[in-house]
C-alpha atoms as a PDB file:
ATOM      1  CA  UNK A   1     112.702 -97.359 -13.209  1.00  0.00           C
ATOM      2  CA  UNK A   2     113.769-100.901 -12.702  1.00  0.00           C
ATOM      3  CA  UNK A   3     113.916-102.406 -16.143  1.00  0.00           C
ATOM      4  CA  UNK A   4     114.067-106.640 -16.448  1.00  0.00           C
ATOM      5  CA  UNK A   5     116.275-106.726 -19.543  1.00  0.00           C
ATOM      6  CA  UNK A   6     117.020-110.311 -20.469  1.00  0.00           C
ATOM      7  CA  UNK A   7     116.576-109.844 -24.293  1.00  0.00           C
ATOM      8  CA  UNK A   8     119.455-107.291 -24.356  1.00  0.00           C
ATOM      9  CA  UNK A   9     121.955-109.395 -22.136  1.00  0.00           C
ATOM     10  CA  UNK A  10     123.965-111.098 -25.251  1.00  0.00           C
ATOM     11  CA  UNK A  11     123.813-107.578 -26.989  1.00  0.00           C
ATOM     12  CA  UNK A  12     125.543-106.065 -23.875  1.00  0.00           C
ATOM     13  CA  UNK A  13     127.252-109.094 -23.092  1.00  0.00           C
ATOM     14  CA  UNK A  14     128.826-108.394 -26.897  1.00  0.00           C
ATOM     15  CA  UNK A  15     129.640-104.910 -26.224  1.00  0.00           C
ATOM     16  CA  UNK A  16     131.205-105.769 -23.086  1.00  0.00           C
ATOM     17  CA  UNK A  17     134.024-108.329 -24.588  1.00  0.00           C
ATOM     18  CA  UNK A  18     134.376-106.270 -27.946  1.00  0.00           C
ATOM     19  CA  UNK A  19     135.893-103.370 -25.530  1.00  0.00           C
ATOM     20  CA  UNK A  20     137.040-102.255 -21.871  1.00  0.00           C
ATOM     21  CA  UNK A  21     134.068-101.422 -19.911  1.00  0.00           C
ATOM     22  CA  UNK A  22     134.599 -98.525 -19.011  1.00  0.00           C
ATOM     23  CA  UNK A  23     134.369 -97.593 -22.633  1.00  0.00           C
ATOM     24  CA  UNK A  24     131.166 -99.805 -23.491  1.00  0.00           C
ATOM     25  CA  UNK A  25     128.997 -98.383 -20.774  1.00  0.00           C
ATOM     26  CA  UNK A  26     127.698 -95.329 -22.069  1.00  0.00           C
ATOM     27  CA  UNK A  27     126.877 -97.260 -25.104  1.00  0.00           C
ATOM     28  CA  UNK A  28     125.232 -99.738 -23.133  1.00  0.00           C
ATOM     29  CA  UNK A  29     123.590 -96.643 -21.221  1.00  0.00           C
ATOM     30  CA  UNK A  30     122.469 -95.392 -24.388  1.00  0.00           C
ATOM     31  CA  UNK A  31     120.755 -98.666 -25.747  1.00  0.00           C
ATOM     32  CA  UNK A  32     119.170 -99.049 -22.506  1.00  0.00           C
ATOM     33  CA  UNK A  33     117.388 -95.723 -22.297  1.00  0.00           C
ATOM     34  CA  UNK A  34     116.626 -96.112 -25.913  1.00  0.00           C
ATOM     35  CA  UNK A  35     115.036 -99.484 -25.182  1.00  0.00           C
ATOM     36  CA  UNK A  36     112.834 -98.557 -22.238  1.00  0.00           C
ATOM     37  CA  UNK A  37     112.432 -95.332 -22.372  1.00  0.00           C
ATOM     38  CA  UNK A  38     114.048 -94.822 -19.014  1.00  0.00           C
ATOM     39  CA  UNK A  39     116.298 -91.654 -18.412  1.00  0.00           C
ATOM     40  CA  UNK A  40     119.803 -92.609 -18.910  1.00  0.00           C
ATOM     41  CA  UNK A  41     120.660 -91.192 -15.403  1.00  0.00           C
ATOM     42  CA  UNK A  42     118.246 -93.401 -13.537  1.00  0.00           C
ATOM     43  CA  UNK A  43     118.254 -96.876 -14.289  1.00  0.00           C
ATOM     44  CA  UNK A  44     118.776-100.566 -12.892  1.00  0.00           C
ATOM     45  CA  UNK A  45     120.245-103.363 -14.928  1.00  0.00           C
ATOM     46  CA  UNK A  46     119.260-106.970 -13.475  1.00  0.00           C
ATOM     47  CA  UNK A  47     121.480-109.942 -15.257  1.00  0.00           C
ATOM     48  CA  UNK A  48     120.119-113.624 -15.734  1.00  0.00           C
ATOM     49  CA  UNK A  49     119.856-114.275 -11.878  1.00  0.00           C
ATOM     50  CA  UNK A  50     117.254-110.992 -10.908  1.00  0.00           C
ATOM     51  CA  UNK A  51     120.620-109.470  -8.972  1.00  0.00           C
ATOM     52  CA  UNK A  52     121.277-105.982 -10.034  1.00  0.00           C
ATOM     53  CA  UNK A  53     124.008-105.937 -12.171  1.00  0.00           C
ATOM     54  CA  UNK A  54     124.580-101.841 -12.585  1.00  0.00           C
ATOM     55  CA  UNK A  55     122.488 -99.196 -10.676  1.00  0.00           C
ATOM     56  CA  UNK A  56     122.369 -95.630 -11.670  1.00  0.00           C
ATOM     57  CA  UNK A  57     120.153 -93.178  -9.790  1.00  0.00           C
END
């Protein structure tokens, strides 16, 4: 599922600089799923420009 998700950029965008990102990203997973109702394992984040930002499949 491809996902547009321009209303949670400054929430992830937060998440990002409050931590290392390799320690944000499952929370950003998480919120994500939660907010499309996407399976975590399979999704596609697009930032402010349409390019894909993350890709999970």
């Amino acid at each position: 599922m491809a996902f547009q998700i321009t209303t949670l950029l400054p929430t992830i965008k937060s998440l990002l600089a409050m931590t290392e990102v390799e320690n944000a990203l499952p929370v950003v997973l998480d919120l994500v799923s939660e907010y499309t109702g996407a399976e975590r394992g399979c999704l596609e984040l697009y930032d402010e420009t349409g390019g894909i930002a993350f890709k999970r499949a």
